[in-house]
N, C-alpha and C. Protein backbone atom coordinates (compact mmCIF):
# COMPACT_ATOMS: atom_id res chain seq x y z
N UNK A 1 135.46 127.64 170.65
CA UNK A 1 135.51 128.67 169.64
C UNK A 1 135.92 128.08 168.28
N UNK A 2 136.67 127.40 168.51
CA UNK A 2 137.37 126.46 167.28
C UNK A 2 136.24 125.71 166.36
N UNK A 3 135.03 125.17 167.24
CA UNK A 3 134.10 124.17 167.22
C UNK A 3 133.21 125.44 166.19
N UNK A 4 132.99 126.57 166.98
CA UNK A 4 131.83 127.52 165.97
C UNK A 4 132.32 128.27 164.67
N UNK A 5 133.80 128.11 165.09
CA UNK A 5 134.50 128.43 163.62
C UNK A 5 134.21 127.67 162.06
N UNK A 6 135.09 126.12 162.52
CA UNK A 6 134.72 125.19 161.29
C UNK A 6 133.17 125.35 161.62
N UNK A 7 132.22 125.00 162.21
CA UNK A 7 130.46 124.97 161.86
C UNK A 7 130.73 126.10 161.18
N UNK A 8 130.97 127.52 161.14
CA UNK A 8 130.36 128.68 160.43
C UNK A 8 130.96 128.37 158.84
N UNK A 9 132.45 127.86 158.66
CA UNK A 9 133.08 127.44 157.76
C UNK A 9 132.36 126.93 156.61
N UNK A 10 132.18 125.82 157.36
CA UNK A 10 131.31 124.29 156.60
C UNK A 10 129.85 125.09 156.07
N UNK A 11 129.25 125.73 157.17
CA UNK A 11 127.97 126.34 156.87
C UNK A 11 128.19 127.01 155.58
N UNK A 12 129.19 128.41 155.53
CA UNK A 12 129.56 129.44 154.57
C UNK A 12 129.79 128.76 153.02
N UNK A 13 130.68 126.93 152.69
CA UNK A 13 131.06 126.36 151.94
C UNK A 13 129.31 125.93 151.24
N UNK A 14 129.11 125.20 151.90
CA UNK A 14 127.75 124.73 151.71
C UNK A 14 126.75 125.50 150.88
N UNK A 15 126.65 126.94 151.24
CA UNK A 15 125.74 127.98 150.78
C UNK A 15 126.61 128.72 149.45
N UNK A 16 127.51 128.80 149.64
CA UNK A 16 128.73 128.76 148.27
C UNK A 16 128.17 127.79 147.47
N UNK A 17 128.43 126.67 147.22
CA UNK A 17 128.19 125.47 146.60
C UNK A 17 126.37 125.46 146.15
N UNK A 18 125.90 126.03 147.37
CA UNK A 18 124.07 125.51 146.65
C UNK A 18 124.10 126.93 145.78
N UNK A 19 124.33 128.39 145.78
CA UNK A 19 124.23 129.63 144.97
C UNK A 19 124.59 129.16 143.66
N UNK A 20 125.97 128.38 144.06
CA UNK A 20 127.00 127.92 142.35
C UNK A 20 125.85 127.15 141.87
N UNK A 21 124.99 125.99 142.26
CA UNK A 21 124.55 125.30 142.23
C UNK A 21 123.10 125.50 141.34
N UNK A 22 122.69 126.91 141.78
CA UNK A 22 121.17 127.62 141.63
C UNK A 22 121.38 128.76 140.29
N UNK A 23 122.31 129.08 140.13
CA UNK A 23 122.73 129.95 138.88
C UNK A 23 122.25 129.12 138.01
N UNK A 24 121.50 129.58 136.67
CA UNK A 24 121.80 128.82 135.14
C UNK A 24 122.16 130.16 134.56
N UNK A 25 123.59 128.84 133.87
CA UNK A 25 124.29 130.27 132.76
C UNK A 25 123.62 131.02 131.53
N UNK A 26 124.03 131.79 131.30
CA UNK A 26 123.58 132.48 130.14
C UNK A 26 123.77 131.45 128.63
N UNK A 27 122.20 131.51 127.83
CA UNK A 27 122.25 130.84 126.86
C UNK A 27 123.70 130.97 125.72
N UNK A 28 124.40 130.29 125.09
CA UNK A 28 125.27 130.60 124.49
C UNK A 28 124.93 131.50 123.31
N UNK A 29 125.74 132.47 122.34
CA UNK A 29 125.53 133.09 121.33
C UNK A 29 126.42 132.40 120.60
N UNK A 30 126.04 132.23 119.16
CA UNK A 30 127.20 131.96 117.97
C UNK A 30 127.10 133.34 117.16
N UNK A 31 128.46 133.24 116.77
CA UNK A 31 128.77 134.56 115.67
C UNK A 31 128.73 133.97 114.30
N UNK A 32 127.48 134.60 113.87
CA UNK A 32 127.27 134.24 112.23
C UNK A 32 125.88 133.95 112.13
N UNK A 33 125.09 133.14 113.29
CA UNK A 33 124.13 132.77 113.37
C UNK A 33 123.27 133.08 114.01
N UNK A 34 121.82 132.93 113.28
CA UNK A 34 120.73 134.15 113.48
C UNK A 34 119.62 133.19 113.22
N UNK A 35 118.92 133.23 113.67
CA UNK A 35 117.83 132.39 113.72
C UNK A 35 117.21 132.32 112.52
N UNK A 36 116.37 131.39 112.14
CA UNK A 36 115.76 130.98 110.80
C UNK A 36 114.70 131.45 110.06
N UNK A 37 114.95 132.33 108.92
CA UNK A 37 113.50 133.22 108.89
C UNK A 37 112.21 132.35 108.42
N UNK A 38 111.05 132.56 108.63
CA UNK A 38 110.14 131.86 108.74
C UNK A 38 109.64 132.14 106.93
N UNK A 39 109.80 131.16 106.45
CA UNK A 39 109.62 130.47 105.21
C UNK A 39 108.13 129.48 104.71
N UNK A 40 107.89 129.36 105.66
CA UNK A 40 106.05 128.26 105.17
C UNK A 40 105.51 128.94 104.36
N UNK A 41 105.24 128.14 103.03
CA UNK A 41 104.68 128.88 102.24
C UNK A 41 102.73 128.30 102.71
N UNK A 42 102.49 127.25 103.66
CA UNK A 42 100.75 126.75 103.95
C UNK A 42 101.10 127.36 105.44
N UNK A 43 99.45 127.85 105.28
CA UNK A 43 99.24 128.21 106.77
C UNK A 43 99.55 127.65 107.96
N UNK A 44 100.23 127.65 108.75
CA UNK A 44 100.23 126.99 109.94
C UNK A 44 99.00 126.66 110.15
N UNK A 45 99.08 124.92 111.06
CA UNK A 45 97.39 124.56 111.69
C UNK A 45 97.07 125.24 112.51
N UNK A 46 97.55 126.25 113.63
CA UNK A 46 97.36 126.84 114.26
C UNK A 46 96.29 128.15 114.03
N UNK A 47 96.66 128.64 112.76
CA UNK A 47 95.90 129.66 111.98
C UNK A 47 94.57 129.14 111.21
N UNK A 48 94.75 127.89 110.67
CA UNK A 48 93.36 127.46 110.27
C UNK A 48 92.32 127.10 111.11
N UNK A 49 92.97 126.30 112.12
CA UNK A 49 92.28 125.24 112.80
C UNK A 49 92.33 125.77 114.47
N UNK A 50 91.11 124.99 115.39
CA UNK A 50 91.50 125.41 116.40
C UNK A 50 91.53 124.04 117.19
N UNK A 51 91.62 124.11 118.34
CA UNK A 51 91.93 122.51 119.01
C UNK A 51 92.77 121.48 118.97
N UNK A 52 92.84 120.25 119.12
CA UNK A 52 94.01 119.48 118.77
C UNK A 52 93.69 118.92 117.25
N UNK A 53 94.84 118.40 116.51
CA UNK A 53 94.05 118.42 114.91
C UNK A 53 94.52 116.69 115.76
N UNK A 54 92.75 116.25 114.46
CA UNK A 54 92.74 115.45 114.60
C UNK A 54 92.38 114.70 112.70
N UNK A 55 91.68 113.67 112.31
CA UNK A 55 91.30 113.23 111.32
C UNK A 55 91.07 114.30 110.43
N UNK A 56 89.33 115.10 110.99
CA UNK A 56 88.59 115.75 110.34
C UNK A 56 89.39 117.17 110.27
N UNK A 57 90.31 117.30 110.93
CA UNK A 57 90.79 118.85 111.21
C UNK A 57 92.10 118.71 110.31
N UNK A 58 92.54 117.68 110.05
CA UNK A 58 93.72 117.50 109.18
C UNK A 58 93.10 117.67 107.70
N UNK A 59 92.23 116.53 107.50
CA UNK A 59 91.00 116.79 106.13
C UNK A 59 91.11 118.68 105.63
N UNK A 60 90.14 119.05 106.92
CA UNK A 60 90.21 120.35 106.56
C UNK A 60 91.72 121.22 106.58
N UNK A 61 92.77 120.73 106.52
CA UNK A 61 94.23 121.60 106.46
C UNK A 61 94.81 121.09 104.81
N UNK A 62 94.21 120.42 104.18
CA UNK A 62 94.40 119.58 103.39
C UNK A 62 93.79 120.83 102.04
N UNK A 63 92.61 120.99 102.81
CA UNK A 63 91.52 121.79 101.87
C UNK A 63 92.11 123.36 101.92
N UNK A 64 92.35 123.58 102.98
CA UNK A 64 92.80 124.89 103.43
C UNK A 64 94.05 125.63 102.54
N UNK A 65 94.65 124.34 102.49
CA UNK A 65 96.15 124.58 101.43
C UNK A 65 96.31 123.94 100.05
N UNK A 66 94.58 123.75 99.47
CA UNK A 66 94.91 123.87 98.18
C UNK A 66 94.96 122.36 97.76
N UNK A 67 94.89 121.49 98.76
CA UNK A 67 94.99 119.88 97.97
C UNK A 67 93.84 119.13 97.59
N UNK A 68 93.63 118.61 96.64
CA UNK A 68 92.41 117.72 96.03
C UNK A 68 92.50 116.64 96.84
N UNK A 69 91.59 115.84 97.70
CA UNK A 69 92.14 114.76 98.17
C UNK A 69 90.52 114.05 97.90
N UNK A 70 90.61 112.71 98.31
CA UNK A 70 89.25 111.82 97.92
C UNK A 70 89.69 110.83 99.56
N UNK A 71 88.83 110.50 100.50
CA UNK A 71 88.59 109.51 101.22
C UNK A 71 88.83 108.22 100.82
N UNK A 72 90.00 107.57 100.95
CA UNK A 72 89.45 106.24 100.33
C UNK A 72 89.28 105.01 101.65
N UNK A 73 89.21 105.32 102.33
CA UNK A 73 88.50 104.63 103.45
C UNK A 73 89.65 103.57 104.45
N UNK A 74 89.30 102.70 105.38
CA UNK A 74 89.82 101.93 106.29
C UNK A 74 90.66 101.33 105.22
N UNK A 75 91.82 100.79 106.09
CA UNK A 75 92.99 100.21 105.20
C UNK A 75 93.03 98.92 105.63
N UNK A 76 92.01 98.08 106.54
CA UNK A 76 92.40 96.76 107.14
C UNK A 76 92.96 97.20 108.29
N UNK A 77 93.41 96.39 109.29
CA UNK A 77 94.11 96.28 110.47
C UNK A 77 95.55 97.30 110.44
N UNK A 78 96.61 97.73 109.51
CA UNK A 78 97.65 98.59 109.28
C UNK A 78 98.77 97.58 110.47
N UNK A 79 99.48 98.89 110.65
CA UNK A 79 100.68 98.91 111.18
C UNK A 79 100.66 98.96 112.61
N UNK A 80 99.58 99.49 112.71
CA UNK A 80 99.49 100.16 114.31
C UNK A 80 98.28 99.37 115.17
N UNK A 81 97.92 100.02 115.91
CA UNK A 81 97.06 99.21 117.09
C UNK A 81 95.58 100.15 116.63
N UNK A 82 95.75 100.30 116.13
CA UNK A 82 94.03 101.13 115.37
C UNK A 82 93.79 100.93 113.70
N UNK A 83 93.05 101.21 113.28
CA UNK A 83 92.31 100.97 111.67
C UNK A 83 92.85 102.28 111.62
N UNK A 84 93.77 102.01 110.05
CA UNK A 84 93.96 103.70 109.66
C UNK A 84 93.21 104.12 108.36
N UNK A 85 92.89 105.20 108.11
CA UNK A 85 92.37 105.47 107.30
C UNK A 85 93.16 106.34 105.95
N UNK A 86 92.67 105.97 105.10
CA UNK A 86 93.65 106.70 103.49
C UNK A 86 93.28 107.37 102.99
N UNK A 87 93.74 108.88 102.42
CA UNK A 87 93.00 109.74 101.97
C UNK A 87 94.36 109.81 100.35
N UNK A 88 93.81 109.21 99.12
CA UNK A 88 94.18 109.69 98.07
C UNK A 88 94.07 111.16 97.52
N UNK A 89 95.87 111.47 97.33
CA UNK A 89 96.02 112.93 96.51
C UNK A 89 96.43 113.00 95.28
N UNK A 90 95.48 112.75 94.03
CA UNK A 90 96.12 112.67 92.65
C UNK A 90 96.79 111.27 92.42
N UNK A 91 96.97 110.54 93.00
CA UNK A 91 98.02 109.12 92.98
C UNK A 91 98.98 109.01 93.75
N UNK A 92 98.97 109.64 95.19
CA UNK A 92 99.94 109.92 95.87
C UNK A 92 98.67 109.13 97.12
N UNK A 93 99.09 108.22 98.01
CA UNK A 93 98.49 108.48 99.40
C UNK A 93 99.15 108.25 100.85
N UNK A 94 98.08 109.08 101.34
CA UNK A 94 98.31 109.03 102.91
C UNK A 94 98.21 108.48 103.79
N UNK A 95 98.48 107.44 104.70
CA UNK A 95 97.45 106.81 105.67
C UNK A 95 97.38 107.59 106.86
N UNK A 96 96.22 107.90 107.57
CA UNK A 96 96.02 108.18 108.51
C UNK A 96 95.74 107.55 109.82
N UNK A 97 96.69 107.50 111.26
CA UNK A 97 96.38 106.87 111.73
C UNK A 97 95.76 107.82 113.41
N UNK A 98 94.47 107.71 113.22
CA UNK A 98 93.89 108.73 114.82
C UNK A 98 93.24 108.11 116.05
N UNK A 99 93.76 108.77 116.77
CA UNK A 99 94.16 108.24 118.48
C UNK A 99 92.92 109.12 119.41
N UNK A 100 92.64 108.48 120.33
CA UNK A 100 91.64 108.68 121.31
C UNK A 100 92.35 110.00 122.57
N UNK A 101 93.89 110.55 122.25
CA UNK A 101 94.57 110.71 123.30
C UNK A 101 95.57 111.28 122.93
N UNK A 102 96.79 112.42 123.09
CA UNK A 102 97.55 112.48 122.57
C UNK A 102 98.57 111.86 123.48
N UNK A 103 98.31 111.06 124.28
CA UNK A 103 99.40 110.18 124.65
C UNK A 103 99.42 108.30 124.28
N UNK A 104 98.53 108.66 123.99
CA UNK A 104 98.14 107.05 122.61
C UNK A 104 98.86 107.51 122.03
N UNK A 105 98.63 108.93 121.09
CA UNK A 105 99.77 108.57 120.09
C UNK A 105 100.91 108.65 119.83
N UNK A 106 101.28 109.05 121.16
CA UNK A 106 102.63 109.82 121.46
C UNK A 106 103.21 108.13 121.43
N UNK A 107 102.81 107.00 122.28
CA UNK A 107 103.19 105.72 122.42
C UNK A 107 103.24 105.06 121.56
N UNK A 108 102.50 105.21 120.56
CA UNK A 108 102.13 104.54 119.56
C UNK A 108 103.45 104.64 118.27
N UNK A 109 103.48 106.03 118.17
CA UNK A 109 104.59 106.33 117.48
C UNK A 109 106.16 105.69 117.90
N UNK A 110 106.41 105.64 119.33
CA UNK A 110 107.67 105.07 120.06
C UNK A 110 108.12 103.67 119.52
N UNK A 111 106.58 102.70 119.05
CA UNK A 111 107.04 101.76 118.40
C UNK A 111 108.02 102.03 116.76
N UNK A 112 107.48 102.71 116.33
CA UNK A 112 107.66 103.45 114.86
C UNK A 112 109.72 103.27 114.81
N UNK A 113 110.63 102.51 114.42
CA UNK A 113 112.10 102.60 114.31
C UNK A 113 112.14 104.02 113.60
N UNK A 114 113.28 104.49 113.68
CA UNK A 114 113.70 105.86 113.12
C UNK A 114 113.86 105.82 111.42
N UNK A 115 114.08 104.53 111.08
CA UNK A 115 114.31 103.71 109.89
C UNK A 115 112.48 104.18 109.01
N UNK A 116 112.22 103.64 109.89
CA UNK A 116 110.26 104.27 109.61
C UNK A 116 110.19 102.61 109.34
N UNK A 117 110.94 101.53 109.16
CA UNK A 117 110.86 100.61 108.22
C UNK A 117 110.41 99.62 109.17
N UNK A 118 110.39 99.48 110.84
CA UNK A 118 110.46 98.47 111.55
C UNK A 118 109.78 99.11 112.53
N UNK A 119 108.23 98.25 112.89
CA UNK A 119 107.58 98.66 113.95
C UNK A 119 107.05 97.42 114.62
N UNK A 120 107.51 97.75 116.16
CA UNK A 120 107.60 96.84 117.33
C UNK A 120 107.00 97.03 118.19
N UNK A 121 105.74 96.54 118.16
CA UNK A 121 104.47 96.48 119.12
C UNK A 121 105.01 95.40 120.68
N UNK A 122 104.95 96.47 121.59
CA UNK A 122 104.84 95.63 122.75
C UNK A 122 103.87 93.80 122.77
N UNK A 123 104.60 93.44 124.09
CA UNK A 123 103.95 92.20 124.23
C UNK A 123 102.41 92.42 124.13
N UNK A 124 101.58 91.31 124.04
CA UNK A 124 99.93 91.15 124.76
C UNK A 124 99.79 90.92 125.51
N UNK A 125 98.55 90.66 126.10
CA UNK A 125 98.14 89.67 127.33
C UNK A 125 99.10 88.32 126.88
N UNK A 126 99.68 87.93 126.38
CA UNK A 126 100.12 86.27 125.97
C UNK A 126 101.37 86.49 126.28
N UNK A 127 101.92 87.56 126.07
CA UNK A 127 103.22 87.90 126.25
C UNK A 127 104.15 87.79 125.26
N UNK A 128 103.34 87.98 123.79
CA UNK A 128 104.05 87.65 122.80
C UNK A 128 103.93 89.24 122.36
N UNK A 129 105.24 89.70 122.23
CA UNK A 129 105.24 90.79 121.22
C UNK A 129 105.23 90.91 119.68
N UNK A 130 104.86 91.80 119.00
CA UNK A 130 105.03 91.67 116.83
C UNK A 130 105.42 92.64 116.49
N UNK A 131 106.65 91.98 115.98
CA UNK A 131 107.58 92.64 115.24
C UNK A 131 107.92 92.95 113.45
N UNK A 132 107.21 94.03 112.88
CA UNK A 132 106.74 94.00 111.65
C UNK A 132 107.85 94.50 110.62
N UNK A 133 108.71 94.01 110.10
CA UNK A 133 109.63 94.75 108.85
C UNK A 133 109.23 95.06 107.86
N UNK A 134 109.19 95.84 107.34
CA UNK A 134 108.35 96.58 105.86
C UNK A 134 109.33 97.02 105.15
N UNK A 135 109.18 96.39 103.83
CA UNK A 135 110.29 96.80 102.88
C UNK A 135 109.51 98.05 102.14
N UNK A 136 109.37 99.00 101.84
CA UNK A 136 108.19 100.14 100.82
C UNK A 136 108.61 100.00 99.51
N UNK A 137 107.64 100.55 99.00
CA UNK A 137 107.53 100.70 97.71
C UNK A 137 108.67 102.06 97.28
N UNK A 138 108.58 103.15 98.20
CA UNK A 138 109.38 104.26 97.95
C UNK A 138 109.63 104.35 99.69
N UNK A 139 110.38 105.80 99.43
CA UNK A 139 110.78 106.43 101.19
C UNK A 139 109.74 106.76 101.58
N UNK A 140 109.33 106.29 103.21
CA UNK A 140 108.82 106.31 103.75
C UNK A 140 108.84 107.72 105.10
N UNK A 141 107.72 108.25 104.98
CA UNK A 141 108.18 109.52 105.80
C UNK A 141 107.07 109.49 106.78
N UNK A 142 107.21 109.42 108.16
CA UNK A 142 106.18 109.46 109.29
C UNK A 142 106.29 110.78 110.20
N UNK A 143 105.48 111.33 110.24
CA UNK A 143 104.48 112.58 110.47
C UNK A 143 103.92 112.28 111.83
N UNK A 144 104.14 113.24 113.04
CA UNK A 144 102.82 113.07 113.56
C UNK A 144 102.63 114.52 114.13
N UNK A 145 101.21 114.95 114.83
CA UNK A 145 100.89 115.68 115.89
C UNK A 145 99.32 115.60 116.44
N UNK A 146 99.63 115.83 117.48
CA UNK A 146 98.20 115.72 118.66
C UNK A 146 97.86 114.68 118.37
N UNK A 147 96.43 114.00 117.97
CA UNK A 147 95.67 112.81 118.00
C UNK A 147 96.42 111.90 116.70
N UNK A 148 96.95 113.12 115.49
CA UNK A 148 97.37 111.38 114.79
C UNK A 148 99.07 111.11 114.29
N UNK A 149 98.90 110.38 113.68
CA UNK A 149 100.40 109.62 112.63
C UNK A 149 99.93 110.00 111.14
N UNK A 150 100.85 110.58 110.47
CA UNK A 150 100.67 110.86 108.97
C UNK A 150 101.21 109.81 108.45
N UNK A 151 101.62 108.38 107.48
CA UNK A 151 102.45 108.14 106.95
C UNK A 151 102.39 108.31 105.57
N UNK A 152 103.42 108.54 104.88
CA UNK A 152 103.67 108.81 103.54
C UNK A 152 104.74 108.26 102.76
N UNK A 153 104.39 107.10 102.26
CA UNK A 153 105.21 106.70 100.95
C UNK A 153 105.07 106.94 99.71
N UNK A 154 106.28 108.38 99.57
CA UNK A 154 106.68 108.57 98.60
C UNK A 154 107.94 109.59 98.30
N UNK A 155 107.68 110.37 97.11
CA UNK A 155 108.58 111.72 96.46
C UNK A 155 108.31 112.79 96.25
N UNK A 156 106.93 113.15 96.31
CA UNK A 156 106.02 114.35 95.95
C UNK A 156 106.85 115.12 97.05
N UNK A 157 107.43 116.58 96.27
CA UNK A 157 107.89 117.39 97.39
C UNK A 157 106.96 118.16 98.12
N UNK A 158 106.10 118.80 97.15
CA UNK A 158 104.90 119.38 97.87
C UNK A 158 104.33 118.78 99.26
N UNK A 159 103.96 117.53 98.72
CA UNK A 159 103.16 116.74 99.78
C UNK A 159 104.37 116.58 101.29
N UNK A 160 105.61 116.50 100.77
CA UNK A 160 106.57 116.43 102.16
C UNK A 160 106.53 117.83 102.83
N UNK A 161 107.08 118.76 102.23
CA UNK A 161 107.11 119.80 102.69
C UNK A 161 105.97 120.75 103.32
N UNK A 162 104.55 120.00 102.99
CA UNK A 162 103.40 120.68 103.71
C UNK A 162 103.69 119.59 105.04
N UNK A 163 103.24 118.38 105.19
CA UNK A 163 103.66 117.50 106.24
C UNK A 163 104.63 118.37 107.01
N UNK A 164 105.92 118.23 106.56
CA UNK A 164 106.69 119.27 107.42
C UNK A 164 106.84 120.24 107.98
N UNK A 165 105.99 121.03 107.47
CA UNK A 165 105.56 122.07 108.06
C UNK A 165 104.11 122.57 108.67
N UNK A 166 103.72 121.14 108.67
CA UNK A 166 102.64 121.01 109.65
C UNK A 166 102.22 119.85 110.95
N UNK A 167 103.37 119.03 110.89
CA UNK A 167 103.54 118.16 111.57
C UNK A 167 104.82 118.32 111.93
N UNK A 168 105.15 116.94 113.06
CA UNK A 168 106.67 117.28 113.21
C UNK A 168 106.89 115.33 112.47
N UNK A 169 107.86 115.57 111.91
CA UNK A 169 108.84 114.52 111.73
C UNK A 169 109.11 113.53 112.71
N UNK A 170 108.79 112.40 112.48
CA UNK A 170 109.38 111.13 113.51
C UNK A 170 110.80 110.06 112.83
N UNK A 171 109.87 109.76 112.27
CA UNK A 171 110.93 108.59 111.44
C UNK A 171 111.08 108.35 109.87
N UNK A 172 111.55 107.61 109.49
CA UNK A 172 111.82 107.27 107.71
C UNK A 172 112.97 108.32 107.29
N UNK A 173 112.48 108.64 105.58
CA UNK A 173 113.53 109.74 105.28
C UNK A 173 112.93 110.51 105.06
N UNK A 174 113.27 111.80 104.94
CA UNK A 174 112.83 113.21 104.91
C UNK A 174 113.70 113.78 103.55
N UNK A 175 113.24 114.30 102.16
CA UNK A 175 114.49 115.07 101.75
C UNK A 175 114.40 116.29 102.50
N UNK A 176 115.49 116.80 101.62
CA UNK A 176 116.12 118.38 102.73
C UNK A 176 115.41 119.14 102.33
């Protein structure tokens, strides 16, 4: 009797412990704080565009919100493991860098330091990895979503704050 006691015991503890275990608590509340009212003054890509944005779908978000831009074509070999391409705005540019995958570029970006300033390409077949330090000309602000990488060296607030609110933020500086 003793023997089916502790078993029912141990059993009863056990199922205690997995319930405690299976609960998730209630999200916390703060007092004062209220979620962020939605402020974008450019359309979300979501509203312009449909699919994953890629080169041509960024082009067109570009157009969508009002920016003059000109193609100025392949940039040489870049930073990354693909040819990026530059699209001049007024004297401001962009490089674009677009991926076959959004998990190319999800990887691709991982090299990218938070600094934006230092990007560290895995080994090769040789087993030599390259490790690139870039001093910029100005702050450097890296952008990405779905197929590509935005990068942007410069100050133009406009030009940050559409990025920002159409991409998400990876690395470099951001003003506020």
């Amino acid at each position: 009797m003793k023997k089916i006691l502790s078993v029912l015991l141990i059993a009863l503890l056990f199922a205690g412990i997995l319930v405690a275990c299976a609960e998730t608590p209630e999200p916390e509340t703060y007092v004062g704080i209220s979620e962020p009212e939605e402020t974008t003054s450019f359309p979300p890509v979501g509203s312009v565009l449909g699919g994953l944005l890629d080169y041509a779908r960024f082009l067109d978000l570009l157009e969508a919100n009002g920016f003059s831009f000109e193609e100025t074509g392949g940039e040489g070999s870049g930073l990354l493991s693909v040819v990026p391409k530059a699209v001049s705005l007024g004297g401001e540019f962009l490089v674009i860098y677009e991926y076959d995958s959004k998990m190319a570029m999800e990887l691709e970006s991982s090299f990218v330091s938070r600094s934006g300033s230092l990007i560290e390409l895995p080994p090769n077949e040789d087993g030599y990895g390259v490790a690139t330090n870039v001093t910029w000309a100005s702050y450097p602000h890296w952008f990405k979503k779905d197929l590509i990488i935005v990068l942007y060296v410069g100050e133009d607030r406009q030009i940050i704050e559409f990025l920002a609110e159409n991409l998400t933020f990876f690395a470099g500086w951001r003003a506020p």
